[in-house]
PDB file of N, CA and C in Angstrom:
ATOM      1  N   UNK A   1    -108.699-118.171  35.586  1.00  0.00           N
ATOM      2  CA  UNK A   1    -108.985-119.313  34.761  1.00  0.00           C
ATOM      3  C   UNK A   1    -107.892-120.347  34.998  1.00  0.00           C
ATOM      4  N   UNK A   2    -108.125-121.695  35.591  1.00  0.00           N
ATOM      5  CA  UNK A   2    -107.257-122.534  35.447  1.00  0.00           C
ATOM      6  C   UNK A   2    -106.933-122.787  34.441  1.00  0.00           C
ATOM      7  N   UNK A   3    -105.440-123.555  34.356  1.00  0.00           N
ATOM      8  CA  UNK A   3    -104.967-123.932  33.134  1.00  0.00           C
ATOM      9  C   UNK A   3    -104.768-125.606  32.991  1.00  0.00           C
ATOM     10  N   UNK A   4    -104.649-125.995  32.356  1.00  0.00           N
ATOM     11  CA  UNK A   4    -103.337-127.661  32.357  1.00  0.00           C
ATOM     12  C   UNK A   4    -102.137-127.186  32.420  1.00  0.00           C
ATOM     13  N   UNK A   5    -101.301-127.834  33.280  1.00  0.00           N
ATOM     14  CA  UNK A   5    -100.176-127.297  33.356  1.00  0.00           C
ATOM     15  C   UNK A   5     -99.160-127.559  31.839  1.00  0.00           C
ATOM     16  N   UNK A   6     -98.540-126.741  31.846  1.00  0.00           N
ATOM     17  CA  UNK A   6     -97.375-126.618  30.926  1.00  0.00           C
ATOM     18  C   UNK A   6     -96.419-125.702  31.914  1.00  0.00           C
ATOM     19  N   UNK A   7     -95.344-126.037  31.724  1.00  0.00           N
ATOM     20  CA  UNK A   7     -93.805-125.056  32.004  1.00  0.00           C
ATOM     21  C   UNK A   7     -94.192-124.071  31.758  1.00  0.00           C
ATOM     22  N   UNK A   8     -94.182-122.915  32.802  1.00  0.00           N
ATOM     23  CA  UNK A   8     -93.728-121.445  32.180  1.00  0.00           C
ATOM     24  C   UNK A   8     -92.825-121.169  31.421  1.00  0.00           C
ATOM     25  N   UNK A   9     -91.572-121.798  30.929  1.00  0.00           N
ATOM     26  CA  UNK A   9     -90.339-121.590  29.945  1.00  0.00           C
ATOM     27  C   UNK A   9     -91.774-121.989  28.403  1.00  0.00           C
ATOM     28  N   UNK A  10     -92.757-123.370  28.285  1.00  0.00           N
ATOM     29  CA  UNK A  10     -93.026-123.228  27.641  1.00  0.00           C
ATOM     30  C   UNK A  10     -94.062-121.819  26.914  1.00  0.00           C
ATOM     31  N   UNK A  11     -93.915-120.671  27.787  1.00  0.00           N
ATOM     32  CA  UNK A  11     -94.938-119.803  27.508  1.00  0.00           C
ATOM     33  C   UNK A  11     -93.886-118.467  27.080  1.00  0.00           C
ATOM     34  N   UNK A  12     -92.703-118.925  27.382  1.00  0.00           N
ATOM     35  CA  UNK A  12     -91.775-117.501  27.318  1.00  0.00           C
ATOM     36  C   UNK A  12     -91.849-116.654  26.107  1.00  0.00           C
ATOM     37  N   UNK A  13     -92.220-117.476  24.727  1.00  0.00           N
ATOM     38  CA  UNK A  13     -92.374-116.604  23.618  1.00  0.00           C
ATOM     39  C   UNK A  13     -93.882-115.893  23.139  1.00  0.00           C
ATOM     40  N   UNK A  14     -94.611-116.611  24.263  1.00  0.00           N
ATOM     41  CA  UNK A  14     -96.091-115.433  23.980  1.00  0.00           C
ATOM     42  C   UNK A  14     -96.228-114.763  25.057  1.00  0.00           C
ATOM     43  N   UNK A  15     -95.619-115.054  26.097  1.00  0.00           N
ATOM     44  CA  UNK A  15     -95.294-113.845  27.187  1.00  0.00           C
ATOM     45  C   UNK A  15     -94.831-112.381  26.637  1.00  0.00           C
ATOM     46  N   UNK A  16     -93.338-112.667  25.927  1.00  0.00           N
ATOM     47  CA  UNK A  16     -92.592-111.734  25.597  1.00  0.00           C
ATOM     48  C   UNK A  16     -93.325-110.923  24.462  1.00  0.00           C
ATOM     49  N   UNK A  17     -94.026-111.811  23.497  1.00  0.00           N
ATOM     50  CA  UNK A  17     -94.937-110.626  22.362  1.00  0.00           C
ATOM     51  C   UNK A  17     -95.701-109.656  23.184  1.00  0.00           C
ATOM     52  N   UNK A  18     -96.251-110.372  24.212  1.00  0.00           N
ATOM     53  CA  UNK A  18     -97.571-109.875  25.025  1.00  0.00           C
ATOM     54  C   UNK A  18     -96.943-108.571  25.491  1.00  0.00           C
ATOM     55  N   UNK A  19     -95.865-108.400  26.111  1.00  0.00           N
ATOM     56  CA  UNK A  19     -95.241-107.680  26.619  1.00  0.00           C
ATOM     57  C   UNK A  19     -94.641-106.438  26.189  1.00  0.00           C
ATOM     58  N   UNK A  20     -94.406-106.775  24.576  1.00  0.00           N
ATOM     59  CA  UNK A  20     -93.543-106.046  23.493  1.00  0.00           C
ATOM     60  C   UNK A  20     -95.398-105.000  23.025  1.00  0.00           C
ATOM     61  N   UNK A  21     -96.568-105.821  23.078  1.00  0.00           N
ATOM     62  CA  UNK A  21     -97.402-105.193  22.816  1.00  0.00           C
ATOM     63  C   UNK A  21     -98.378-104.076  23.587  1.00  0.00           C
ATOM     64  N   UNK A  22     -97.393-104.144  25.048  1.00  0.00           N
ATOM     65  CA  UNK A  22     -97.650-103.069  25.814  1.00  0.00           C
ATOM     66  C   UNK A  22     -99.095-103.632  27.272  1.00  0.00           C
ATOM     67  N   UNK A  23     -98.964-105.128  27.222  1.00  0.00           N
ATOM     68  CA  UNK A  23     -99.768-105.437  28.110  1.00  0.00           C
ATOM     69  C   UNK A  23     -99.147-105.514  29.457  1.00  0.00           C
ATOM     70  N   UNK A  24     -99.824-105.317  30.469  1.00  0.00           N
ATOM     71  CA  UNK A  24     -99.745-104.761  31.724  1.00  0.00           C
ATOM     72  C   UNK A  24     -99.484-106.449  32.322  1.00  0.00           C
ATOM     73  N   UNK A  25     -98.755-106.764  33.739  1.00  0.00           N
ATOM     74  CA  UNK A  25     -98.299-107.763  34.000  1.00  0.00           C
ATOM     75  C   UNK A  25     -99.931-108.638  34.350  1.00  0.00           C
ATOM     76  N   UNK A  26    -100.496-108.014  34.994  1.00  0.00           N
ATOM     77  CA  UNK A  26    -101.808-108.372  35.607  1.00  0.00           C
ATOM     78  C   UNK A  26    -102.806-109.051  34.538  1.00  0.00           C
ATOM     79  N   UNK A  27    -102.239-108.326  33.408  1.00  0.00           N
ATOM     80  CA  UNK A  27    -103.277-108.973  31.830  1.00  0.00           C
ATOM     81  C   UNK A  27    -102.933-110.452  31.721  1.00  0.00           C
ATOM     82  N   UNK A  28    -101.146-109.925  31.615  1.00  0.00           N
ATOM     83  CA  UNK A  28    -100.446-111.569  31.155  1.00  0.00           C
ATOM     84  C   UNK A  28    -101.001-112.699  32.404  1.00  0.00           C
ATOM     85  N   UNK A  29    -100.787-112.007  33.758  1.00  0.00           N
ATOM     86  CA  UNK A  29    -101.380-113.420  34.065  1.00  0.00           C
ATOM     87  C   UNK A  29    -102.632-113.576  34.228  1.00  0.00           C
ATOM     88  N   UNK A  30    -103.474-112.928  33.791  1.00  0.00           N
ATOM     89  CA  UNK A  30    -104.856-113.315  33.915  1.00  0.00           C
ATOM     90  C   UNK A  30    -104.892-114.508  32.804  1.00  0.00           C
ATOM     91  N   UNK A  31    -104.594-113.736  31.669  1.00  0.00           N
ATOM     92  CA  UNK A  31    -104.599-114.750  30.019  1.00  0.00           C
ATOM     93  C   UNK A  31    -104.068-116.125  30.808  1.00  0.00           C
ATOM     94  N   UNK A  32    -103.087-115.989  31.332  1.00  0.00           N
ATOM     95  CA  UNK A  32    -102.470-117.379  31.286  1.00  0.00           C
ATOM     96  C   UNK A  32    -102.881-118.285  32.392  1.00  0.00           C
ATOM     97  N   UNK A  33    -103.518-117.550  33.831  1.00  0.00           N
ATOM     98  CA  UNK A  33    -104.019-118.166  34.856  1.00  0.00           C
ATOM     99  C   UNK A  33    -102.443-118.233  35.948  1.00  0.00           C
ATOM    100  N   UNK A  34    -101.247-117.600  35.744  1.00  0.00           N
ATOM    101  CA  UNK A  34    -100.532-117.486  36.415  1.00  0.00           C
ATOM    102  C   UNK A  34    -100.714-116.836  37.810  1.00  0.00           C
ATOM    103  N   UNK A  35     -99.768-116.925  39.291  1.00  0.00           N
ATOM    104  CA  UNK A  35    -100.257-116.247  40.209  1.00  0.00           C
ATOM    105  C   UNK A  35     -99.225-115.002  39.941  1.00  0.00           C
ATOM    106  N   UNK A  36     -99.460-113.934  40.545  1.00  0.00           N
ATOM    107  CA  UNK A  36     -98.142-112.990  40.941  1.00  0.00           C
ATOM    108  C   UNK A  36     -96.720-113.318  40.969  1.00  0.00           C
ATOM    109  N   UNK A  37     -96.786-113.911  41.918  1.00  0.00           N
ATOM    110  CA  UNK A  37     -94.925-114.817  41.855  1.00  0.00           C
ATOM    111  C   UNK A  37     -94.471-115.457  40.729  1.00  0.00           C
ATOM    112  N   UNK A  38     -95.492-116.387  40.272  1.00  0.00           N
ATOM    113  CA  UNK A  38     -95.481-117.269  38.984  1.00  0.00           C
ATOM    114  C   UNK A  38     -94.652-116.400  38.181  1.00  0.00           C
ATOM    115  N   UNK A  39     -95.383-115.496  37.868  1.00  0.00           N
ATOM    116  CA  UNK A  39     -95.166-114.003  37.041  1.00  0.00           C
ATOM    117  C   UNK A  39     -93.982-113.433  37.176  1.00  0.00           C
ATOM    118  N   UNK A  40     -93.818-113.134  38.146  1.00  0.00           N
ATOM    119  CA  UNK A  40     -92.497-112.261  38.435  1.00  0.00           C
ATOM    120  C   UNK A  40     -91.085-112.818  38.608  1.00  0.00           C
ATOM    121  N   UNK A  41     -91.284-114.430  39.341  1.00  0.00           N
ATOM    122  CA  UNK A  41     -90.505-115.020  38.860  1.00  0.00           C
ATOM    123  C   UNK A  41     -89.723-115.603  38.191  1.00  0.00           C
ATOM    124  N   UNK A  42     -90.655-115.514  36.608  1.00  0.00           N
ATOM    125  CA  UNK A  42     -90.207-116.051  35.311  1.00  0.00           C
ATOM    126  C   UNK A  42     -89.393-114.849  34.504  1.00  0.00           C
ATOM    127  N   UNK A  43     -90.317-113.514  34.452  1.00  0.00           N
ATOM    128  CA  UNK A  43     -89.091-112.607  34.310  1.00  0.00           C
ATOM    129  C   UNK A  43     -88.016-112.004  35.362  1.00  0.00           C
ATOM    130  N   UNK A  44     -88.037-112.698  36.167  1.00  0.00           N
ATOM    131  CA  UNK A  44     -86.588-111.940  36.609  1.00  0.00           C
ATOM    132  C   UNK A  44     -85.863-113.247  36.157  1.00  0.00           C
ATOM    133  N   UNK A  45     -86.032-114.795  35.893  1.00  0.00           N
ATOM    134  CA  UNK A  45     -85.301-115.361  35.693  1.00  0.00           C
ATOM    135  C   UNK A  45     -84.673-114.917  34.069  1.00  0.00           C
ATOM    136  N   UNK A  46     -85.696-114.602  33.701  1.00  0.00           N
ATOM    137  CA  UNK A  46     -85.857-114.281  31.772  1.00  0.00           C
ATOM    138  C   UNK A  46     -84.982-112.716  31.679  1.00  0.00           C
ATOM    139  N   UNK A  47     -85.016-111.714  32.838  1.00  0.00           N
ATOM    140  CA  UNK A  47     -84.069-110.782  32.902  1.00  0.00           C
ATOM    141  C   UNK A  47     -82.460-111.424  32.986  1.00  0.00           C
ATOM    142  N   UNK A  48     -82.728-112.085  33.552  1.00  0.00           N
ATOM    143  CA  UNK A  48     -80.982-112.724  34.263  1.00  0.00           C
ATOM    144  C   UNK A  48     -80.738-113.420  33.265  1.00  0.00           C
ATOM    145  N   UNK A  49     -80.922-114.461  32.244  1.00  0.00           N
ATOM    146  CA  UNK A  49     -80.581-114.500  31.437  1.00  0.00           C
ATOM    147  C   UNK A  49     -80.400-114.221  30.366  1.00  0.00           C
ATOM    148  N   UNK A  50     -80.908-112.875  30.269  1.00  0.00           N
ATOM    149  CA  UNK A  50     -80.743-111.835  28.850  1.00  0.00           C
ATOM    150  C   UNK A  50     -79.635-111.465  28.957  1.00  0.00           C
ATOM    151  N   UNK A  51     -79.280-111.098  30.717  1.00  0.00           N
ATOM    152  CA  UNK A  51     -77.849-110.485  31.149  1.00  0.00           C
ATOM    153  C   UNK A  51     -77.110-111.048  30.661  1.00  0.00           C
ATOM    154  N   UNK A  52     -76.960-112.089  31.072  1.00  0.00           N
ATOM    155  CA  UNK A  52     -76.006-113.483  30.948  1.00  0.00           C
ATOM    156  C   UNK A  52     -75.571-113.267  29.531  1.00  0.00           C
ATOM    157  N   UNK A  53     -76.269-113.537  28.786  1.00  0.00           N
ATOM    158  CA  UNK A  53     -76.503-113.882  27.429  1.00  0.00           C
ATOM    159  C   UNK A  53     -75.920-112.696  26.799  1.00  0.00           C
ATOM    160  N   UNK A  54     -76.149-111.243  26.879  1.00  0.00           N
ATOM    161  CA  UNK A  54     -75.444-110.176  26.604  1.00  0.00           C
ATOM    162  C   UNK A  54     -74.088-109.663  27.171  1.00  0.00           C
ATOM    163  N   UNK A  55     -73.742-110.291  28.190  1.00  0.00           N
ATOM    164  CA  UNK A  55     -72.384-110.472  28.930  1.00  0.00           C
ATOM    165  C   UNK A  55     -71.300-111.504  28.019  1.00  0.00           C
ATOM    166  N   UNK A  56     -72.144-111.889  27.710  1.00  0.00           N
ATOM    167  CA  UNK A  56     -71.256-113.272  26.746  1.00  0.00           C
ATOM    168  C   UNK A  56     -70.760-114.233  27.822  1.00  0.00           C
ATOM    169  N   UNK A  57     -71.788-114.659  29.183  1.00  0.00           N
ATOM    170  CA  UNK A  57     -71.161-115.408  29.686  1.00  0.00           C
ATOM    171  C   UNK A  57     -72.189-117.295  29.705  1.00  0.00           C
ATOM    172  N   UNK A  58     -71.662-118.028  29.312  1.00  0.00           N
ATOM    173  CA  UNK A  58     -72.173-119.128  28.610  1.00  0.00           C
ATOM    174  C   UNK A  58     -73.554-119.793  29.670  1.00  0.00           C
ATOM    175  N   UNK A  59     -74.584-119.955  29.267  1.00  0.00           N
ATOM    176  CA  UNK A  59     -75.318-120.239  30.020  1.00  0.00           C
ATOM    177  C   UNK A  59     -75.103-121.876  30.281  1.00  0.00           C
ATOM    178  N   UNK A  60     -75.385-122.501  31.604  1.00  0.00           N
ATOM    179  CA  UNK A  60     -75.112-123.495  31.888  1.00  0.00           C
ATOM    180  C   UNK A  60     -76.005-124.352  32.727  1.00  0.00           C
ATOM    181  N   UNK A  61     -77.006-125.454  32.334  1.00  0.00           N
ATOM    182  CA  UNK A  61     -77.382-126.283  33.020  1.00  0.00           C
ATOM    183  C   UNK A  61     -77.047-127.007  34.593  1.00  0.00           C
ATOM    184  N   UNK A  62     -77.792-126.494  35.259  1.00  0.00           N
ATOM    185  CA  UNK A  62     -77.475-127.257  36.787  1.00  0.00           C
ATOM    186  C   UNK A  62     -77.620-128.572  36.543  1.00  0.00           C
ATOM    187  N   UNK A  63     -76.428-129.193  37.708  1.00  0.00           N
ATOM    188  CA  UNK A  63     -76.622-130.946  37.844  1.00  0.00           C
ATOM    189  C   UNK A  63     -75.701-131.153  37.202  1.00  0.00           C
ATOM    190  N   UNK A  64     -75.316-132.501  36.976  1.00  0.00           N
ATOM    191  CA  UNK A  64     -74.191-133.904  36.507  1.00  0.00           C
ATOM    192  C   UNK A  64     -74.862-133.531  34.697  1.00  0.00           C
ATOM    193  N   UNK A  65     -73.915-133.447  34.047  1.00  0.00           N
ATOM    194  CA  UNK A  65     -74.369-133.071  32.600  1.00  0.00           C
ATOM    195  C   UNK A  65     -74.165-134.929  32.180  1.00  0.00           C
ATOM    196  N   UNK A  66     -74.955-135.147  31.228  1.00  0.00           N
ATOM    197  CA  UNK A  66     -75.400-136.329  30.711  1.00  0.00           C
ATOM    198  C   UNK A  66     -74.069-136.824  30.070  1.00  0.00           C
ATOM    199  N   UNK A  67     -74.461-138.522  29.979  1.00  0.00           N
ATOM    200  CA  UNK A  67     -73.001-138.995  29.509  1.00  0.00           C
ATOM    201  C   UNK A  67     -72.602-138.450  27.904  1.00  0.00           C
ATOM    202  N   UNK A  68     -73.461-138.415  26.958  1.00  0.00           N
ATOM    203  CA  UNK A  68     -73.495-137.644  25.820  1.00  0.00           C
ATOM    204  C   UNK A  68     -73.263-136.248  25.685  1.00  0.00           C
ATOM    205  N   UNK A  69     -73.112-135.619  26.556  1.00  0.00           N
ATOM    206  CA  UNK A  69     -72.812-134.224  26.623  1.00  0.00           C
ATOM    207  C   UNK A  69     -71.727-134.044  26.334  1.00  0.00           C
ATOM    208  N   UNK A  70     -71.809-132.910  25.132  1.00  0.00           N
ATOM    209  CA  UNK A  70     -70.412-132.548  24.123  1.00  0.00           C
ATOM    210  C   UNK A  70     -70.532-131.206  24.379  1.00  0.00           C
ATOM    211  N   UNK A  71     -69.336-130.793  24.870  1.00  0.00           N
ATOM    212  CA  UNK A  71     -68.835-129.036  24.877  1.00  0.00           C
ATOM    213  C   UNK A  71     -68.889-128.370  23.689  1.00  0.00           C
ATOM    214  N   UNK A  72     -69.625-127.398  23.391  1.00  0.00           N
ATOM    215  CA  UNK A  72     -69.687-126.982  21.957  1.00  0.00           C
ATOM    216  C   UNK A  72     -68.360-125.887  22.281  1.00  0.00           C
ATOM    217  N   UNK A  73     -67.907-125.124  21.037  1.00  0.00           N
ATOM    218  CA  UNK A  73     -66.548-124.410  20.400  1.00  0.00           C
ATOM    219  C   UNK A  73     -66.823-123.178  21.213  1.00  0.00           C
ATOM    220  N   UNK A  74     -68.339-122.476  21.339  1.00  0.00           N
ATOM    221  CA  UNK A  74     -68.718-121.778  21.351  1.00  0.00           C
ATOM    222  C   UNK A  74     -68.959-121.187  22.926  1.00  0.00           C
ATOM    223  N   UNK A  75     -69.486-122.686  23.891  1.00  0.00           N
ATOM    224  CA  UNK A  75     -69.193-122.282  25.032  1.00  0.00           C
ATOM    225  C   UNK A  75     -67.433-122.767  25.951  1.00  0.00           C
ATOM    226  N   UNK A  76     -67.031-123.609  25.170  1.00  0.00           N
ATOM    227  CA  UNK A  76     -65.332-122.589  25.651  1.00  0.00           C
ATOM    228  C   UNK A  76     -64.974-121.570  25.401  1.00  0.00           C
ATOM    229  N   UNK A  77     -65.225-120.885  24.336  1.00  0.00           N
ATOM    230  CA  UNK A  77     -64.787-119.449  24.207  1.00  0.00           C
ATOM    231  C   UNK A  77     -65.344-118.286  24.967  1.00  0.00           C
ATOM    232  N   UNK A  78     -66.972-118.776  25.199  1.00  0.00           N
ATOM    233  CA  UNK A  78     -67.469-118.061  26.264  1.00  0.00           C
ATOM    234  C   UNK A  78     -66.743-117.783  27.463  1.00  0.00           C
ATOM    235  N   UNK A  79     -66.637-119.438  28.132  1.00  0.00           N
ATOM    236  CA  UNK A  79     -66.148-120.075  29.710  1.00  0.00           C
ATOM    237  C   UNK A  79     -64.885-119.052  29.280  1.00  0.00           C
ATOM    238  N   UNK A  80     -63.633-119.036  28.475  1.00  0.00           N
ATOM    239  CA  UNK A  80     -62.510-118.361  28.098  1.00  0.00           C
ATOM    240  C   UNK A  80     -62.434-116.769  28.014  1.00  0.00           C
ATOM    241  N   UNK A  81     -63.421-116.089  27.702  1.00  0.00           N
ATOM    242  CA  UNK A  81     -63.355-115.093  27.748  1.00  0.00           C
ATOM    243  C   UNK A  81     -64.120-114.592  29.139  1.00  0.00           C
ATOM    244  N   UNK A  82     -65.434-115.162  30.229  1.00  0.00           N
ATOM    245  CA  UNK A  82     -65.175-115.126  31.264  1.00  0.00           C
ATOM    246  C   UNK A  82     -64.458-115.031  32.208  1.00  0.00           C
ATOM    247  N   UNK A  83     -63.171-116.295  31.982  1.00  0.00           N
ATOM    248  CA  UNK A  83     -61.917-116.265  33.139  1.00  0.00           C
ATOM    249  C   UNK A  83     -61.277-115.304  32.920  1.00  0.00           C
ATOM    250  N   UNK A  84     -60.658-114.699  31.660  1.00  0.00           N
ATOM    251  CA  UNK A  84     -60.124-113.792  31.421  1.00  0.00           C
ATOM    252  C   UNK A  84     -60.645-112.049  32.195  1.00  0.00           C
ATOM    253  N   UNK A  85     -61.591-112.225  31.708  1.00  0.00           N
ATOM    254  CA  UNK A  85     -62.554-110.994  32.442  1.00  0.00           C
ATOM    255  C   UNK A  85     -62.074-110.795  33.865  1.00  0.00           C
ATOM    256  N   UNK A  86     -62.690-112.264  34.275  1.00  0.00           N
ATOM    257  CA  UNK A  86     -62.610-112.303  36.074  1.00  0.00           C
ATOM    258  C   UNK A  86     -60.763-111.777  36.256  1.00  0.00           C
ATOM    259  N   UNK A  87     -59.950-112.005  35.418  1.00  0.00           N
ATOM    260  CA  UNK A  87     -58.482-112.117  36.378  1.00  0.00           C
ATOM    261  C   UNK A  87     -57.910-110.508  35.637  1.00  0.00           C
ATOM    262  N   UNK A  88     -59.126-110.221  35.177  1.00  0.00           N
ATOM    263  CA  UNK A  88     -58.172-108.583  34.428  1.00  0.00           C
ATOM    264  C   UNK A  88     -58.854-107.892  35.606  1.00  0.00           C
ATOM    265  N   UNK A  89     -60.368-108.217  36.149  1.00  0.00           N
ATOM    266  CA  UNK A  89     -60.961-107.562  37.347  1.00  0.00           C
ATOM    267  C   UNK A  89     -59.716-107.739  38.774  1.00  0.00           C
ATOM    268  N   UNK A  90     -59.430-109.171  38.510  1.00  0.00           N
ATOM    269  CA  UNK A  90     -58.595-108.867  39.831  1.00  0.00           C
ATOM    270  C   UNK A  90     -57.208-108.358  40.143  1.00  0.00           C
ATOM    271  N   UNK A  91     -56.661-108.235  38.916  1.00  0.00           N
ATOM    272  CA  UNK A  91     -55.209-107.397  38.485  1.00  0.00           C
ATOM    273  C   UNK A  91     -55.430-106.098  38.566  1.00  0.00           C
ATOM    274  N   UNK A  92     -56.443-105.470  38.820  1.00  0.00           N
ATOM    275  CA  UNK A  92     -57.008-104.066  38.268  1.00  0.00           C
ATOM    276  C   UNK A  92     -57.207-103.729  39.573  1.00  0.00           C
ATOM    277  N   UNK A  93     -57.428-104.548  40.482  1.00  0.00           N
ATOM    278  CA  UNK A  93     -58.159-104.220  42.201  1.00  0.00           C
ATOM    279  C   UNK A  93     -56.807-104.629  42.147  1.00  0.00           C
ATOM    280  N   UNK A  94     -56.024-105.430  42.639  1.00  0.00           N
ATOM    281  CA  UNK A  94     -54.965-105.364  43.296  1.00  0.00           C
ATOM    282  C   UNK A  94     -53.724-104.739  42.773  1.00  0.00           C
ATOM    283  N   UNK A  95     -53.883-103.589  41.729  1.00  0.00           N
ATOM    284  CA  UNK A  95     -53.343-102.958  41.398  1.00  0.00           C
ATOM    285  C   UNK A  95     -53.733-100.987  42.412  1.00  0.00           C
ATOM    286  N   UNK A  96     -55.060-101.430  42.236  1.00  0.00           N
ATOM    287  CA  UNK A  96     -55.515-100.204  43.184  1.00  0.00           C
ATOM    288  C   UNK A  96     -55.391-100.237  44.550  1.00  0.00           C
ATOM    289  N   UNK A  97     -55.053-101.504  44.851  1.00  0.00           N
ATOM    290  CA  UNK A  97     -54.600-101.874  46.603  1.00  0.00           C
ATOM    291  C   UNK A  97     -53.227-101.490  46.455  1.00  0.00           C
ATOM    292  N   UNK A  98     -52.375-101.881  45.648  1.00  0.00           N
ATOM    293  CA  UNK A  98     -51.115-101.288  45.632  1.00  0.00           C
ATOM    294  C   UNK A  98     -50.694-100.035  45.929  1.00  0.00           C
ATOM    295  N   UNK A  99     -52.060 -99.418  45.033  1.00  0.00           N
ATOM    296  CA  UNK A  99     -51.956 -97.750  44.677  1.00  0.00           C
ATOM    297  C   UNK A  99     -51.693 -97.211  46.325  1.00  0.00           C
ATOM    298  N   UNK A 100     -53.193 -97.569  46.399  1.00  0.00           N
ATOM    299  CA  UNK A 100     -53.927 -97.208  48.242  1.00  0.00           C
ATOM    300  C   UNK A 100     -52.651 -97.163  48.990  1.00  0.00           C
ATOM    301  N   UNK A 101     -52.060 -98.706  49.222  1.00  0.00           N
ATOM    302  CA  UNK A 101     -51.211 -99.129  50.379  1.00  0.00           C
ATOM    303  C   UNK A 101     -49.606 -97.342  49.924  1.00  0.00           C
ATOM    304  N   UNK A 102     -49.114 -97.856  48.742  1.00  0.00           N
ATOM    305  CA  UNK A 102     -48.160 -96.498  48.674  1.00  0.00           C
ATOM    306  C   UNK A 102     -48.675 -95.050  49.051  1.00  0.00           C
ATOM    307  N   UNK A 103     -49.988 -94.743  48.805  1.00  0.00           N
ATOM    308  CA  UNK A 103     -50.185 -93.590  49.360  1.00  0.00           C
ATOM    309  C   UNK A 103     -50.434 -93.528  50.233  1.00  0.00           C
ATOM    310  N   UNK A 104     -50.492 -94.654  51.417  1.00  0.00           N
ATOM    311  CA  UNK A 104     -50.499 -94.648  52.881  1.00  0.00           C
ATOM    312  C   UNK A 104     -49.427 -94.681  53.340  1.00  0.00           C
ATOM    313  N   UNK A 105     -48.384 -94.881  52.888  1.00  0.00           N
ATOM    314  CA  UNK A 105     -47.251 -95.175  53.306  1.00  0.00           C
ATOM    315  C   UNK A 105     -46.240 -93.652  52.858  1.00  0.00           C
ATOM    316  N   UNK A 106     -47.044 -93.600  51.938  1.00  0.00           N
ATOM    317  CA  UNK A 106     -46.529 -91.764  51.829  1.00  0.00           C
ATOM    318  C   UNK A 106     -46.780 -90.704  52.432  1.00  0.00           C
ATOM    319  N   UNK A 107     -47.568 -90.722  53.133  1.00  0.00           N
ATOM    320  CA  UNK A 107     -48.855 -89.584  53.891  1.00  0.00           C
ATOM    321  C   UNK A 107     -47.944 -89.894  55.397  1.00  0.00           C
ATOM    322  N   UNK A 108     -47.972 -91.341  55.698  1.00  0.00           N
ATOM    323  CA  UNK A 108     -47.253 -91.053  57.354  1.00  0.00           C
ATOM    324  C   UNK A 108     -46.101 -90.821  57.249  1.00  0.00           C
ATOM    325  N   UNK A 109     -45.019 -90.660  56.265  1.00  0.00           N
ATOM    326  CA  UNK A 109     -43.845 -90.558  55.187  1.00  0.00           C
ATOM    327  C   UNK A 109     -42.657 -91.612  56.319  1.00  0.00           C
ATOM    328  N   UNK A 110     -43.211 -93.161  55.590  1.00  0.00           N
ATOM    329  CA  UNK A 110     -42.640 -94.027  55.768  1.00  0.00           C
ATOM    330  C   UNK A 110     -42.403 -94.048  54.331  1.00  0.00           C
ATOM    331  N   UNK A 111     -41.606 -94.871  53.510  1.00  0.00           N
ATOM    332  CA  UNK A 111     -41.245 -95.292  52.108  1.00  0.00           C
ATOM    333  C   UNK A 111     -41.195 -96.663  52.077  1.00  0.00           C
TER     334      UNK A 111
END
């Protein structure tokens, strides 16, 4: 069944009931006139940002953000607890490169 177009983002909250009610992907897009890809594309985007979103890492608009665009409290603390994340990941690896490199250096018993 063709449709008029609307955004798939505008369909994301009767997708997701549809889904919660145990309908099969092939149903949803029949109802909606979506193709396969259409379909699969919208939830893996709708997966990736659940991630996101449960990661606590701030979701962010592509492109030049508008001249009115105000940083809310909420996504610096996000962006803030991100960087933090990222540099405890890389203190933690180059702490285990440390490890590595001394026990190589112990094994050919150089010091």
């Amino acid at each position: 069944m063709p449709r008029s177009y609307r955004h798939i983002q505008e369909y994301e909250k009767e997708i997701m009931e549809l889904r919660e009610q145990g309908l099969t992907g092939r149903q949803i897009q029949e109802k909606f006139g979506f193709s396969k890809k259409q379909y699969e594309n919208f939830i893996t985007r709708y997966n990736r940002r659940q991630d996101k979103i449960a990661a606590g890492i701030a979701l962010k608009r592509k492109g030049r953000p508008p001249k009115d665009y105000i940083v809310s409290e909420q996504d610096k603390v996000a962006e803030l607890k991100y960087i933090l994340a990222r540099k405890d990941a890389k203190i933690k690896s180059l702490e285990m490169e440390n490890e590595l490199m001394r026990d190589f250096l112990s094994l050919i018993e150089r010091k």
